[in-house]
C-alpha atoms as a PDB file:
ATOM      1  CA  UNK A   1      -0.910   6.851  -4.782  1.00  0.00           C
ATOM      2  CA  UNK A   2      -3.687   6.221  -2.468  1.00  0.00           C
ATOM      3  CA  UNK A   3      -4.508   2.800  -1.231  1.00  0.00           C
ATOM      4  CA  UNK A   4      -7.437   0.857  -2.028  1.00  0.00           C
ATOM      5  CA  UNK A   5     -10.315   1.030  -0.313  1.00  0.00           C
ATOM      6  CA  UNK A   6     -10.061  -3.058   0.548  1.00  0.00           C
ATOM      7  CA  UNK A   7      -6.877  -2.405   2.699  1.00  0.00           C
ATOM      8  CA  UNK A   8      -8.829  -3.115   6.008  1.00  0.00           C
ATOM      9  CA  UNK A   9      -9.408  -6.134   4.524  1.00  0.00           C
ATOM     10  CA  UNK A  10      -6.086  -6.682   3.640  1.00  0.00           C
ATOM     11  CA  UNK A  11      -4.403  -5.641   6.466  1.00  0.00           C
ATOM     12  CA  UNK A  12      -6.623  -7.885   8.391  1.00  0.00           C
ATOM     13  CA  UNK A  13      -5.612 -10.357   6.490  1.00  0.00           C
ATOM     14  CA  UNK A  14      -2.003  -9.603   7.274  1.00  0.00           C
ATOM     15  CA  UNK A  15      -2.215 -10.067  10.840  1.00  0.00           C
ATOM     16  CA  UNK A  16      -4.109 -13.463  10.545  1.00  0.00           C
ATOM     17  CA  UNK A  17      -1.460 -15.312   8.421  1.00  0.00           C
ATOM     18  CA  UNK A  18       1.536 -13.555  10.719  1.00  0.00           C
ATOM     19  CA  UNK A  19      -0.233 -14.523  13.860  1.00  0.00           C
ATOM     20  CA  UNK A  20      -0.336 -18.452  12.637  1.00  0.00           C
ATOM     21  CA  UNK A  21       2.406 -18.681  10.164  1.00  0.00           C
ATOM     22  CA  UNK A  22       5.582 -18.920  12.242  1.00  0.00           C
ATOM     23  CA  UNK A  23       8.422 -19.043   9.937  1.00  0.00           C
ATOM     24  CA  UNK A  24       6.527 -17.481   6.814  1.00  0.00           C
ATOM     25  CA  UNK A  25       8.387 -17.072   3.597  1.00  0.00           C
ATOM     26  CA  UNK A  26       8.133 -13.037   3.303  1.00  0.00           C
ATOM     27  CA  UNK A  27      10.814 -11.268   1.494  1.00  0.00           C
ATOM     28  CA  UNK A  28       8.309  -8.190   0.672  1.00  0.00           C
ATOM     29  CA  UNK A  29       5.083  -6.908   2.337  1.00  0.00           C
ATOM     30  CA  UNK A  30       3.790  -6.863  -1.396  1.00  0.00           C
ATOM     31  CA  UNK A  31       4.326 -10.477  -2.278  1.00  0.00           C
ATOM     32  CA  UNK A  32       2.085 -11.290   0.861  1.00  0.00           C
ATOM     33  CA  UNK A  33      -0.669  -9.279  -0.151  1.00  0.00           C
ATOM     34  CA  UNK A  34      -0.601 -10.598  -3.417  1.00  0.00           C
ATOM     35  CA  UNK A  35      -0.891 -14.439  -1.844  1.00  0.00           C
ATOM     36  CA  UNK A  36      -3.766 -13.159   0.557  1.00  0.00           C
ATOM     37  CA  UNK A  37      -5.609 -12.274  -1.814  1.00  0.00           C
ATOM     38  CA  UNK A  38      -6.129 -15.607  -3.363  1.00  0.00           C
ATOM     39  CA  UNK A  39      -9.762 -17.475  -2.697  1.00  0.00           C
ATOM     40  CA  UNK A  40     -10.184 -18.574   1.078  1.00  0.00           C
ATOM     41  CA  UNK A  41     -13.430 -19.249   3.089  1.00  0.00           C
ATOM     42  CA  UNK A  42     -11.993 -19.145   6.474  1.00  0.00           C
ATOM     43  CA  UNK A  43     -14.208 -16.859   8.585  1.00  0.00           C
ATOM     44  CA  UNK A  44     -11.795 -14.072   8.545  1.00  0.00           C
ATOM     45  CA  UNK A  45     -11.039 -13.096   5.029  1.00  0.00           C
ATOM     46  CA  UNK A  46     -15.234 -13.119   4.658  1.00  0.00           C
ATOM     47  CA  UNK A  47     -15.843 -10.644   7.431  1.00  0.00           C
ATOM     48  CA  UNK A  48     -13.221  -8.724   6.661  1.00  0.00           C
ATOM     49  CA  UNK A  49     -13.494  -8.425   3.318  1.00  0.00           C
ATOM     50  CA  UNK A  50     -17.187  -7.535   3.938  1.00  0.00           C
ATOM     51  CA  UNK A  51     -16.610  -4.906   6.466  1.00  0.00           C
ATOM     52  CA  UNK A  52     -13.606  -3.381   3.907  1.00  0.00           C
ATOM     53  CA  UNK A  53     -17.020  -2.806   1.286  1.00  0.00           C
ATOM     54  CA  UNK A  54     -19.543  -1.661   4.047  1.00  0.00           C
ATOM     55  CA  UNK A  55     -17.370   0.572   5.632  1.00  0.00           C
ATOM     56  CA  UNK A  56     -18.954   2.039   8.870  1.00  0.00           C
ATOM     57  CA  UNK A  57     -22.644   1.892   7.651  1.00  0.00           C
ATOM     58  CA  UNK A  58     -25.252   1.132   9.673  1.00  0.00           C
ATOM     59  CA  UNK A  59     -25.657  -2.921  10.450  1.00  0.00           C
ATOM     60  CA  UNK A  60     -28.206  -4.337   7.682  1.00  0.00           C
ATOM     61  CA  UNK A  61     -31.211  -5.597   9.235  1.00  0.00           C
ATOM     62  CA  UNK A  62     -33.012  -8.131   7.123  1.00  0.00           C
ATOM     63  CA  UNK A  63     -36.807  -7.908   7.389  1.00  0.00           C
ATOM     64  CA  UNK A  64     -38.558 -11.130   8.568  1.00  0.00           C
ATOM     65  CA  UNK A  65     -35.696 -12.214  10.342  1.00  0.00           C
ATOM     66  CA  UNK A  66     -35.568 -11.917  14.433  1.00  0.00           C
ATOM     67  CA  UNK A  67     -31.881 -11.738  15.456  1.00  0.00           C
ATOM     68  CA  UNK A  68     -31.877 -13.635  18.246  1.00  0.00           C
ATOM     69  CA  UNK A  69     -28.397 -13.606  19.074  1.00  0.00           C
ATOM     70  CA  UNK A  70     -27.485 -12.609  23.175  1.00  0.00           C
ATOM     71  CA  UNK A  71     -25.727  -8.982  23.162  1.00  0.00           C
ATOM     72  CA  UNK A  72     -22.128  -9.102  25.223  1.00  0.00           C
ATOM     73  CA  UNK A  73     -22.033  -9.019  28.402  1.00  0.00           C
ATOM     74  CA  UNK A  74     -21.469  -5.224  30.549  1.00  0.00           C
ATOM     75  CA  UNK A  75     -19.512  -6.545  33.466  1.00  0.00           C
ATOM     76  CA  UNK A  76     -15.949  -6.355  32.398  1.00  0.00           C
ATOM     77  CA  UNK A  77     -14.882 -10.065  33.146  1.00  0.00           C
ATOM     78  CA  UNK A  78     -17.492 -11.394  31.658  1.00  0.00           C
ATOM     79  CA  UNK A  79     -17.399  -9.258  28.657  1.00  0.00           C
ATOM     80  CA  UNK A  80     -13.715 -10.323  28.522  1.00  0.00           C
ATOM     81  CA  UNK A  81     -14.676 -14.021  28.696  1.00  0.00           C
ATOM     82  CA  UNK A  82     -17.120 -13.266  25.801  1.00  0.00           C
ATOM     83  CA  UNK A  83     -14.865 -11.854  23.622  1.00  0.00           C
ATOM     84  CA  UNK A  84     -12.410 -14.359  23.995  1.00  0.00           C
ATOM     85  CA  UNK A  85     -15.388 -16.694  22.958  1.00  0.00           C
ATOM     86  CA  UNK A  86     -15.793 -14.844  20.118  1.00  0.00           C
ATOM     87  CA  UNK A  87     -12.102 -14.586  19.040  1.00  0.00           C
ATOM     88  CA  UNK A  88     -11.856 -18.622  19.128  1.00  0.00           C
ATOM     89  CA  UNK A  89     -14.847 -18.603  16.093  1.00  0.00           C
ATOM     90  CA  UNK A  90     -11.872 -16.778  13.659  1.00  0.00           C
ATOM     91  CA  UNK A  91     -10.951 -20.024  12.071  1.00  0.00           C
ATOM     92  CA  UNK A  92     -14.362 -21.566  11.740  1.00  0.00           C
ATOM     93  CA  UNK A  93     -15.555 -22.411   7.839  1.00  0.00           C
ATOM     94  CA  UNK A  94     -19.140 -23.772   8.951  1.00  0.00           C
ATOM     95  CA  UNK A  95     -20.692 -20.312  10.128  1.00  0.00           C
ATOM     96  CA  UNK A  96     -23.414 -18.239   8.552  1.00  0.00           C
ATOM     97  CA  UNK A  97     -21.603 -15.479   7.343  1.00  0.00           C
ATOM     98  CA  UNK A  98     -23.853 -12.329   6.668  1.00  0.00           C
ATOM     99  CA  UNK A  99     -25.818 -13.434  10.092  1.00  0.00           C
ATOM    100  CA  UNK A 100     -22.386 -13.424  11.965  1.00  0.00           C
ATOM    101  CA  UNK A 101     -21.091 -10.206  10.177  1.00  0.00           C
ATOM    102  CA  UNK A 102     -24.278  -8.405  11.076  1.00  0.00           C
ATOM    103  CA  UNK A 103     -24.230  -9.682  14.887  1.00  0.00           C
ATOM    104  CA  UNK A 104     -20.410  -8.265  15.257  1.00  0.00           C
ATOM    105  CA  UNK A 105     -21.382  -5.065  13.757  1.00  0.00           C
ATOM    106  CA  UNK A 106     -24.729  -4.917  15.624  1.00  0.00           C
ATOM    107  CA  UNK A 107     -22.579  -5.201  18.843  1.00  0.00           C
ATOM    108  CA  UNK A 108     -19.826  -3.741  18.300  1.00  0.00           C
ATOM    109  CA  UNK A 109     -22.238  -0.336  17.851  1.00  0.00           C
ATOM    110  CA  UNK A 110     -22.737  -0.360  21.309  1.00  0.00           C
ATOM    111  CA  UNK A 111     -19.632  -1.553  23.558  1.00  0.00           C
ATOM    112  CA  UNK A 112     -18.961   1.122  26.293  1.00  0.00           C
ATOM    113  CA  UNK A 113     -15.723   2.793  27.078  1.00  0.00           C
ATOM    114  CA  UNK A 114     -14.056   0.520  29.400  1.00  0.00           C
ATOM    115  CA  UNK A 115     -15.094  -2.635  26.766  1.00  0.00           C
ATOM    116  CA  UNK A 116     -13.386  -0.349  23.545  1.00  0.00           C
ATOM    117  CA  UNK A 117     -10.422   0.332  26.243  1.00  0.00           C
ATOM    118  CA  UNK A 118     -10.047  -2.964  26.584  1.00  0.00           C
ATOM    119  CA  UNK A 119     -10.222  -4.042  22.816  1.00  0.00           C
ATOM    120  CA  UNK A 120      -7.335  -1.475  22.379  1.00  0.00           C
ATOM    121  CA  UNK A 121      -5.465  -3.393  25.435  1.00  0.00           C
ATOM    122  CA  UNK A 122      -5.612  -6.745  23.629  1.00  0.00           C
ATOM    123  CA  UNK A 123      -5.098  -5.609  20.130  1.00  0.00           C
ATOM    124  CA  UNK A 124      -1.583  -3.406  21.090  1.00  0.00           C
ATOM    125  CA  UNK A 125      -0.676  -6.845  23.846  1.00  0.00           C
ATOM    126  CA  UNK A 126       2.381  -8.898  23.308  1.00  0.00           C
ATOM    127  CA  UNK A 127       0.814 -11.557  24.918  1.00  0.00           C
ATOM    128  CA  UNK A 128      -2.816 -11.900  23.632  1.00  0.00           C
ATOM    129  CA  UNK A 129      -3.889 -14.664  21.053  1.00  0.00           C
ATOM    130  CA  UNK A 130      -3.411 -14.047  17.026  1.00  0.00           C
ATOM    131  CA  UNK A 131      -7.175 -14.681  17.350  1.00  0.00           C
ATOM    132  CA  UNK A 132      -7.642 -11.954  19.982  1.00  0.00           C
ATOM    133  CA  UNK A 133      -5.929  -9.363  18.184  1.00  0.00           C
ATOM    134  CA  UNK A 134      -7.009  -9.985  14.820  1.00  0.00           C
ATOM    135  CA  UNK A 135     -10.987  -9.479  16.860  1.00  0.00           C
ATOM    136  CA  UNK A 136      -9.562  -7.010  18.783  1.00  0.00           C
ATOM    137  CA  UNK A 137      -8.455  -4.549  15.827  1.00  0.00           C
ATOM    138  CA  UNK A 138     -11.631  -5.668  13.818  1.00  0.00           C
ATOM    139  CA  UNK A 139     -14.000  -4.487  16.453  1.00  0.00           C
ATOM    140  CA  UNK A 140     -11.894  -0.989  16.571  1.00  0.00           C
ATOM    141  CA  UNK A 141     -12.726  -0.329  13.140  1.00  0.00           C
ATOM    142  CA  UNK A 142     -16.152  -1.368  13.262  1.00  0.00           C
ATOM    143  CA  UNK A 143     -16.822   0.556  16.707  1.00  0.00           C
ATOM    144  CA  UNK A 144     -18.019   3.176  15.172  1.00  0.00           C
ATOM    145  CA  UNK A 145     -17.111   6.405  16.707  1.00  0.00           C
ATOM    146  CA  UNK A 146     -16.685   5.293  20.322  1.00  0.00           C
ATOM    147  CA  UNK A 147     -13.565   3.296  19.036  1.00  0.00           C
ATOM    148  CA  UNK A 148     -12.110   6.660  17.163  1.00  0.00           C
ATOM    149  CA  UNK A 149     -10.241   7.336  20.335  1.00  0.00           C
ATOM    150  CA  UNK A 150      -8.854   3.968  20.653  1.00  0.00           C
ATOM    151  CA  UNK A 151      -8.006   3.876  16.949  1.00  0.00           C
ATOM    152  CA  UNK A 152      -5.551   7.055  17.028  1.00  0.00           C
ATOM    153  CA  UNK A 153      -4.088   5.020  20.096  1.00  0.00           C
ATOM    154  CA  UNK A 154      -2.974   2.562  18.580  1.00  0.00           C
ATOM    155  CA  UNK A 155      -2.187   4.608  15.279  1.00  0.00           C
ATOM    156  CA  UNK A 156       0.074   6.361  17.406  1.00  0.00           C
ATOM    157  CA  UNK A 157       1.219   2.989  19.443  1.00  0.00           C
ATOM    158  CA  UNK A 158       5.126   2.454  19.545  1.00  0.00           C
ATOM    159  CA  UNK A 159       6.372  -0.988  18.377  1.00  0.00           C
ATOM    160  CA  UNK A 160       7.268  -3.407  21.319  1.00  0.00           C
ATOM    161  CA  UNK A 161      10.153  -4.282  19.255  1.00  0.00           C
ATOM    162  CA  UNK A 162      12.510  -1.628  18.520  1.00  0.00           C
ATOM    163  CA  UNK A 163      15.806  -3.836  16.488  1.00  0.00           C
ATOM    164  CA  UNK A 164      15.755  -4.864  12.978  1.00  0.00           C
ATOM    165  CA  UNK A 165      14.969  -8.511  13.500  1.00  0.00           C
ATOM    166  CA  UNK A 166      16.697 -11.858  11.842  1.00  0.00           C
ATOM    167  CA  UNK A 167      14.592 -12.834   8.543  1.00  0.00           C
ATOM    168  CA  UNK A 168      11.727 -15.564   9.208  1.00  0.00           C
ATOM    169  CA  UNK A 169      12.245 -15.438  13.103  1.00  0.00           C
ATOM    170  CA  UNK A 170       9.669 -14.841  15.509  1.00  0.00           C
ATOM    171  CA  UNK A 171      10.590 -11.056  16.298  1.00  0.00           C
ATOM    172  CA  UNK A 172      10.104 -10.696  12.288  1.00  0.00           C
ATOM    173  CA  UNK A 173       6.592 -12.257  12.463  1.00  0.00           C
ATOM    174  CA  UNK A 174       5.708 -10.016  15.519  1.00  0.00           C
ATOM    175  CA  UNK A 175       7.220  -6.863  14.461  1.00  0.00           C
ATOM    176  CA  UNK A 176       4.882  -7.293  10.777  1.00  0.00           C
ATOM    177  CA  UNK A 177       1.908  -8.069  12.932  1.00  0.00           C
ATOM    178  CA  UNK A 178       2.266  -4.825  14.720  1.00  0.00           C
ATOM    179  CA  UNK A 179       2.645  -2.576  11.707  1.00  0.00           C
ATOM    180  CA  UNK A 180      -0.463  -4.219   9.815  1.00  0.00           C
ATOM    181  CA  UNK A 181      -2.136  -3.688  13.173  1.00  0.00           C
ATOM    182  CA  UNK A 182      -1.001   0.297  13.032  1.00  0.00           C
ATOM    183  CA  UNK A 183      -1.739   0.482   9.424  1.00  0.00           C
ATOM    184  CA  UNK A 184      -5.460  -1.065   9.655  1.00  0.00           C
ATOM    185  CA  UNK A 185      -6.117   1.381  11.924  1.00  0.00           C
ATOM    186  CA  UNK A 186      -4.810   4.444   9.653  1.00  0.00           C
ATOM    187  CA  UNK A 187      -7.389   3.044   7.206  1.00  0.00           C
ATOM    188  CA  UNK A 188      -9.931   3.413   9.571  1.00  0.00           C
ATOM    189  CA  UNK A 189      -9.159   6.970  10.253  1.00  0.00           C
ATOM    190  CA  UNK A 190      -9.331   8.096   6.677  1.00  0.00           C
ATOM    191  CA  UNK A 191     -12.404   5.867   6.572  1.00  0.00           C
ATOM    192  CA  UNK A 192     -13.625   8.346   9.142  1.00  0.00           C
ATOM    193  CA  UNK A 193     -12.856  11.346   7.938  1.00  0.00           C
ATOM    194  CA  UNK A 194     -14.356  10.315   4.630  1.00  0.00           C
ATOM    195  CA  UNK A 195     -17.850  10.103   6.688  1.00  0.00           C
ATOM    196  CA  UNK A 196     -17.080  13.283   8.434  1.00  0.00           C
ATOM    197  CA  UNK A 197     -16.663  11.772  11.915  1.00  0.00           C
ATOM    198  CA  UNK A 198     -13.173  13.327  11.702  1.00  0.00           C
ATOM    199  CA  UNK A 199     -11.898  16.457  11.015  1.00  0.00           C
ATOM    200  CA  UNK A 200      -8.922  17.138   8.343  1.00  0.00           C
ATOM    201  CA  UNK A 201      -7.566  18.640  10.925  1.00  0.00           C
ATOM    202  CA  UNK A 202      -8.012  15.888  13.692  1.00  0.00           C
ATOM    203  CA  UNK A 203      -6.763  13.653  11.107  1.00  0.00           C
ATOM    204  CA  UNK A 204      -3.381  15.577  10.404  1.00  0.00           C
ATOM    205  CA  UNK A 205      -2.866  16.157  14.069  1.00  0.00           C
ATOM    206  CA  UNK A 206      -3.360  11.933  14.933  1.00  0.00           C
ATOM    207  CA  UNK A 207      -1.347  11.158  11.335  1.00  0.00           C
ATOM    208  CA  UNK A 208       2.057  13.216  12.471  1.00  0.00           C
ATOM    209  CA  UNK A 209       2.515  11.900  16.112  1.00  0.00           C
ATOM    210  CA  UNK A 210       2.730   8.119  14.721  1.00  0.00           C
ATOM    211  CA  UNK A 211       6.671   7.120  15.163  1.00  0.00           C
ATOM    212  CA  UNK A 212       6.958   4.861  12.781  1.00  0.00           C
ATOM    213  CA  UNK A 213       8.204   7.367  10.023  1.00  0.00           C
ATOM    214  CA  UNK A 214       7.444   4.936   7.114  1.00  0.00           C
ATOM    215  CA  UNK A 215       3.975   4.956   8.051  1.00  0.00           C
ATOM    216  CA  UNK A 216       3.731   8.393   8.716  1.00  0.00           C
ATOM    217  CA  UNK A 217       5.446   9.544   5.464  1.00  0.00           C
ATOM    218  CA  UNK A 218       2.923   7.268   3.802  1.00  0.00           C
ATOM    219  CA  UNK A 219      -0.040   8.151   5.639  1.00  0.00           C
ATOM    220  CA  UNK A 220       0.867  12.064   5.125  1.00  0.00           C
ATOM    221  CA  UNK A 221       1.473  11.696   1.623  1.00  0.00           C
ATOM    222  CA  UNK A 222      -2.408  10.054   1.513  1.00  0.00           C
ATOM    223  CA  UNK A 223      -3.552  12.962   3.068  1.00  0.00           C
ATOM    224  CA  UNK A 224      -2.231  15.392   0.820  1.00  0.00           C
ATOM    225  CA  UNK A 225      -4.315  13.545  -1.970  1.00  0.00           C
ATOM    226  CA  UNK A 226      -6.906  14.065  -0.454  1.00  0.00           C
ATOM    227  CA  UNK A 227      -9.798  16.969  -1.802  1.00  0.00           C
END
C-alpha cells in the first residue's frame, strides 16, 4: 500500500520528537505517528506539514508584498553560521508562518553545490544538533533538483549504528532518527519522479542500493505500484 502523500511531513516530524525526546515511550513506529499527528503549533510541524501539501512547486509570491528578507550567505563559513541561525528558529511558536515557509523555499531554490553538500554533511552527522538535522533534511527536500544528488546520498547512507539497541536508550533514539531521516528522503525521490525530475529508471537504480533491506523492500514494493 502506498504511503500518504503527508509522509514528509511525518517523517519530519519523527526526527523532531527523537532528536528532543530522550527516553521516549516507543514500542512501534506506528503508535508515534499516530501521537504526531495530534494538533501542535511549534514551527516545525507547520512548515512541514506545508511543504508535505506544496510539494516542490514553485515558492508563492504574494503580490503587494516586498520580501525583504537577506538571502544566505555564499562563503561557506558564513553560510554555515547562517544556517545554524536558522536551525535554532525550529522551536519558535511566535513566527509568521507562510512568510517564513516562503523565505526557506525561496532560498533553498538557489543554494550552490558545496552549500547542498554541506546540508547532506549535517543531516547524515552524528554530532550535529536535532535542530540542524531536522533543517538539514528539510532543505534537501525542498532543494529542488540541485539537492536530488544529495537526496539519493543519504537514501543510500549506511546507519552509524549497526547493533540492535536496548529499548528507550540513546542508541534506540539515534538509530530511529536515522531511518526517518533515510525514509524522508525516499519520499522525496518518488516526489520527484512524480514531477518528472527523475527517471523510473533513476529511481529503481537509487531505491535498490539502500542497505537497509526493510526500507528497500518497502520502497521497491512502492515502486511497483506505481503506473
Amino acid at each position: 500500500m502506498k504511503l500518504p502523500k503527508r509522509v514528509n511531513f511525518i517523517y519530519i516530524l519523527v526526527v523532531a520528537v527523537l532528536a528532543f525526546v530522550f527516553l521516549w515511550e516507543q514500542q512501534k513506529l506506528s503508535s508515534t505517528l499516530d501521537f504526531l499527528e495530534s494538533d501542535d503549533s511549534t514551527f516545525v510541524q507547520k512548515v512541514t506539514s506545508t511543504a508535505a501539501s506544496q510539494g516542490n512547486s514553485a515558492p508563492e509570491i504574494h503580490s503587494g508584498k516586498t520580501n525583504t528578507q537577506t538571502p544566505p550567505p555564499t562563503a561557506t563559513a558564513e553560510f554555515k553560521k547562517w544556517f545554524s541561525a536558522e536551525a535554532e528558529k525550529i522551536d519558535r511558536t511566535n513566527e509568521n508562518f507562510m512568510d517564513r515557509e516562503r523565505e526557506l523555499r525561496q532560498h533553498a531554490a538557489h543554494f550552490t553545490t558545496s552549500q547542498i553538500d554541506h546540508l547532506k554533511s549535517t543531516a547524515l552527522s552524528e554530532t550535529a544538533s536535532g535542530n540542524e538535522r531536522i533543517m538539514a533534511s528539510y532543505f534537501l527536500t525542498i532543494g529542488g533538483l540541485n539537492s536530488l544528488a544529495a537526496l539519493i546520498d543519504v537514501a543510500q547512507a549506511p546507519y552509524s549504528i549497526t547493533n540492535p539497541q536496548p529499548a528507550h536508550s540513546l542508541g534506540e533514539t539515534t538509530l530511529m532518527q536515522e531511518k526517518a531521516i533515510r525514509m524522508m528522503a525516499i519520499d522525496e525521490l518518488f516526489a520527484k519522479y512524480e514531477i518528472d525530475a527523475i527517471t523510473k529508471k533513476q529511481l529503481t537504480e537509487a531505491l535498490i542500493k539502500i542497505p537497509d533491506q526493510a526500507l528497500k523492500q518497502h520502497a521497491l514494493k512502492r515502486l511497483e505500484e506505481l503506473q
